[in-house]
N, C-alpha and C. Protein backbone atom coordinates (compact mmCIF):
# COMPACT_ATOMS: atom_id res chain seq x y z
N UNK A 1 -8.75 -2.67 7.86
CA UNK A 1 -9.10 -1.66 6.88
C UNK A 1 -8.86 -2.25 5.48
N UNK A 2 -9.71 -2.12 4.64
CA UNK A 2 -9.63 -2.73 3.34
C UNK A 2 -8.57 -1.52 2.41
N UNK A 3 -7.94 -2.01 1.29
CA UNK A 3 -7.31 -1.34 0.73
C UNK A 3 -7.24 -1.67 -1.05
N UNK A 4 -6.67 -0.79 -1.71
CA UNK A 4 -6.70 -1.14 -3.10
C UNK A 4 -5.28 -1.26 -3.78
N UNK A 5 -4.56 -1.58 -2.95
CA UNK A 5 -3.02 -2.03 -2.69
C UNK A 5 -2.51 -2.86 -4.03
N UNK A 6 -2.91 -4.04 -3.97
CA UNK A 6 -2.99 -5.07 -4.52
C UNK A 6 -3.10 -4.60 -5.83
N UNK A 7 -4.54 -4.02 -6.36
CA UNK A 7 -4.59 -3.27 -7.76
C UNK A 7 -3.86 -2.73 -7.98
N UNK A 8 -3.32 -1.36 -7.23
CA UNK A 8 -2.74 -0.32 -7.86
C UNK A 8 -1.28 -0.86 -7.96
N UNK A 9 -0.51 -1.57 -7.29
CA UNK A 9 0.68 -2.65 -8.04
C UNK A 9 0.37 -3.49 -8.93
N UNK A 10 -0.64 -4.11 -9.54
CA UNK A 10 -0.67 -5.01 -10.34
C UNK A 10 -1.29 -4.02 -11.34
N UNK A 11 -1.41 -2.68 -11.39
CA UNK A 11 -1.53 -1.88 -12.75
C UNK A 11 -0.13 -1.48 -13.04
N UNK A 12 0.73 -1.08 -12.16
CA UNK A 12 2.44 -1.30 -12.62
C UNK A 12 2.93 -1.65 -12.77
N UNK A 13 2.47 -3.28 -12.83
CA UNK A 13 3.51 -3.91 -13.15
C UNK A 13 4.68 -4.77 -11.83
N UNK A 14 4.14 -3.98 -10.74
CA UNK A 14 5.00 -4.43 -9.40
C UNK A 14 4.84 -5.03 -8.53
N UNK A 15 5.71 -5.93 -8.57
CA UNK A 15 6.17 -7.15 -7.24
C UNK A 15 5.90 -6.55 -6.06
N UNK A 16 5.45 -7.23 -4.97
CA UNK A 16 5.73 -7.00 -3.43
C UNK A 16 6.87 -6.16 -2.70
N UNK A 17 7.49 -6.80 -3.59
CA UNK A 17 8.94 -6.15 -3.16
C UNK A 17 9.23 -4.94 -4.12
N UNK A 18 8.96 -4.97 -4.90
CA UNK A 18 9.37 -3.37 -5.53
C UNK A 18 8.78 -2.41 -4.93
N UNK A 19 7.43 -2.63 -4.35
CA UNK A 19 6.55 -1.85 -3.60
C UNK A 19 7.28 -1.33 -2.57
N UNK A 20 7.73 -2.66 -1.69
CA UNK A 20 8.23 -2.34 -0.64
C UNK A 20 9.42 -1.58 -0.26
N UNK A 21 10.75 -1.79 -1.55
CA UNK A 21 11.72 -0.89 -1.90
C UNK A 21 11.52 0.73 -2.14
N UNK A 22 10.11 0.83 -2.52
CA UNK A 22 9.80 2.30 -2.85
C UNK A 22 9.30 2.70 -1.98
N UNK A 23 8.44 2.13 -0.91
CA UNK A 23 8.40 2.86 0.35
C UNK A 23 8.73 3.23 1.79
N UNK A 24 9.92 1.92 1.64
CA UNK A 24 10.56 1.95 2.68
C UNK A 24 10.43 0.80 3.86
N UNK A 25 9.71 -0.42 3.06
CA UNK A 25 9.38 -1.38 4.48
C UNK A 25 10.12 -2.41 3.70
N UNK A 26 9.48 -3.60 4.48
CA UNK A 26 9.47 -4.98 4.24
C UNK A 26 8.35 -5.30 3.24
N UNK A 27 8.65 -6.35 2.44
CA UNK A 27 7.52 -7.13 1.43
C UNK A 27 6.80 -7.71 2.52
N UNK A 28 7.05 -8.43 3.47
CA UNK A 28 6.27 -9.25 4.51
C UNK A 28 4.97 -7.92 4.76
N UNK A 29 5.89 -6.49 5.08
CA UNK A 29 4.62 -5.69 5.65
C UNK A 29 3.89 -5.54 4.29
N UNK A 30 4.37 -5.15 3.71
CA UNK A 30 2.99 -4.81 2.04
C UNK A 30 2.65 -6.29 1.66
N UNK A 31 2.68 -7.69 1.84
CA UNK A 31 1.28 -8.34 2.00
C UNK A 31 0.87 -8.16 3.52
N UNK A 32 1.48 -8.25 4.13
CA UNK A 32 0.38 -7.77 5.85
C UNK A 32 -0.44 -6.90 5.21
N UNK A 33 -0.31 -5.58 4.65
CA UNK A 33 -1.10 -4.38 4.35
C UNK A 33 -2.09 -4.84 3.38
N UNK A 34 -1.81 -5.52 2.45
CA UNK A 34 -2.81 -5.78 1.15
C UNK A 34 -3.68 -6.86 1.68
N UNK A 35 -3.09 -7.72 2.59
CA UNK A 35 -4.29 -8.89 3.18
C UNK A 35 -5.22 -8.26 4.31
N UNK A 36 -4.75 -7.34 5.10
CA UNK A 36 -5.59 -6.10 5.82
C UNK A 36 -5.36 -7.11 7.67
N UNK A 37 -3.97 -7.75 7.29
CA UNK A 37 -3.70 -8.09 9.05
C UNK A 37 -2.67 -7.03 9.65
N UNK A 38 -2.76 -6.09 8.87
CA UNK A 38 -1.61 -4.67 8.82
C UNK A 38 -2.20 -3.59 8.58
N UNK A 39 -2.44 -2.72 9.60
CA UNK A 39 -2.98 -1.11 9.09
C UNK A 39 -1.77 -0.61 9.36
N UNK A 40 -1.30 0.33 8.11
CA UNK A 40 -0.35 1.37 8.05
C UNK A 40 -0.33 2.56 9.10
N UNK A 41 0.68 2.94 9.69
CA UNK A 41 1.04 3.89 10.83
C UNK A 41 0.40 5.15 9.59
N UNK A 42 -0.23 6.38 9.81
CA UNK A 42 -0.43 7.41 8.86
C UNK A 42 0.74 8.17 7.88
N UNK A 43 1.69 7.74 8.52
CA UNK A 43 3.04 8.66 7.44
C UNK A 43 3.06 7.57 6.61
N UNK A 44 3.07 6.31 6.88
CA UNK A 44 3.30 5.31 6.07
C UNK A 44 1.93 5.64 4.82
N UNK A 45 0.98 5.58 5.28
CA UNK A 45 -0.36 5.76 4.30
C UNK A 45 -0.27 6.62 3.37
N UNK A 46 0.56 7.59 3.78
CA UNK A 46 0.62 8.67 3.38
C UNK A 46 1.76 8.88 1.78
N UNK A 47 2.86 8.04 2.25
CA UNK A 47 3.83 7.67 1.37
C UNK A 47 3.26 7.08 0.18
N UNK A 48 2.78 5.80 0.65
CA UNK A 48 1.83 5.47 0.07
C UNK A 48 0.96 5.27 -1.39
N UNK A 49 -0.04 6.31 -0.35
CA UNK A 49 -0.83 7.13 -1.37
C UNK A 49 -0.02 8.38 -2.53
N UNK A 50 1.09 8.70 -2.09
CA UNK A 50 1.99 9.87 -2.76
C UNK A 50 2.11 9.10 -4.01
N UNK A 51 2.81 8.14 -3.62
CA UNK A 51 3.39 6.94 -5.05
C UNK A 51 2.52 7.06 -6.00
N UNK A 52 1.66 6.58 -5.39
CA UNK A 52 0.40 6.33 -6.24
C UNK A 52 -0.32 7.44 -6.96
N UNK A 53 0.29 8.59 -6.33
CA UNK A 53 -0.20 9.88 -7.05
C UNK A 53 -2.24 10.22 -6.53
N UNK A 54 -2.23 9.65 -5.17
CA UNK A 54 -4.08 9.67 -5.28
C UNK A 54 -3.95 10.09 -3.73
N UNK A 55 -5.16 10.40 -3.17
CA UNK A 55 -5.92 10.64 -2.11
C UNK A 55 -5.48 9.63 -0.99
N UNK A 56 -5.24 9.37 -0.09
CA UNK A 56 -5.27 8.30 1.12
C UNK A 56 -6.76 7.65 0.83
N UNK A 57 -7.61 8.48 0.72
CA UNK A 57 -8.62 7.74 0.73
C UNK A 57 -9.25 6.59 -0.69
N UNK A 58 -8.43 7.07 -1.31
CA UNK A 58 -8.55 6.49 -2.65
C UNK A 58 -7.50 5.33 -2.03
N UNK A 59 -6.86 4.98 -1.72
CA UNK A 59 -6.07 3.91 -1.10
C UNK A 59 -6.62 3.44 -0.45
N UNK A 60 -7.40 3.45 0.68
CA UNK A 60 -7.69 2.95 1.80
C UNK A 60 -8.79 3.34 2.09
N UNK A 61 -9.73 1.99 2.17
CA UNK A 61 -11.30 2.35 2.39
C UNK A 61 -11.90 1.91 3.71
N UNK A 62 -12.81 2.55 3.94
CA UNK A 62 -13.84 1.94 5.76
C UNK A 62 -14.26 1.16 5.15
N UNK A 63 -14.00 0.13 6.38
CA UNK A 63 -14.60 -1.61 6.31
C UNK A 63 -16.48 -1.39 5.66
């Protein structure tokens, strides 16, 4: 699943790891997620997208 991951941290300003501190994983999983060898479980997507203040779908797009 493609995602807009990558952007929406590099409009904040945030590391891999800050990402990952704010939602609760590993940095390893948020590049798994942003390179797309990682689809997020739905609560995870969900978190997510909250951060980000947007839609799941605004996060995460069909191939």
């Amino acid at each position: 699943m493609k995602n807009r991951l990558k952007v929406l941290r590099a409009e904040r300003d945030w590391s891999q790891a800050d990402l990952a501190e704010r939602i609760g994983v590993s940095r390893q999983s948020v590049n798994a997620i942003e390179t797309g060898k990682y689809d997020p479980s739905l609560p995870l997507a969900f978190r997510i997208a909250d951060l980000f203040g947007l839609r799941i779908e605004d996060v995460f797009l069909r191939d």
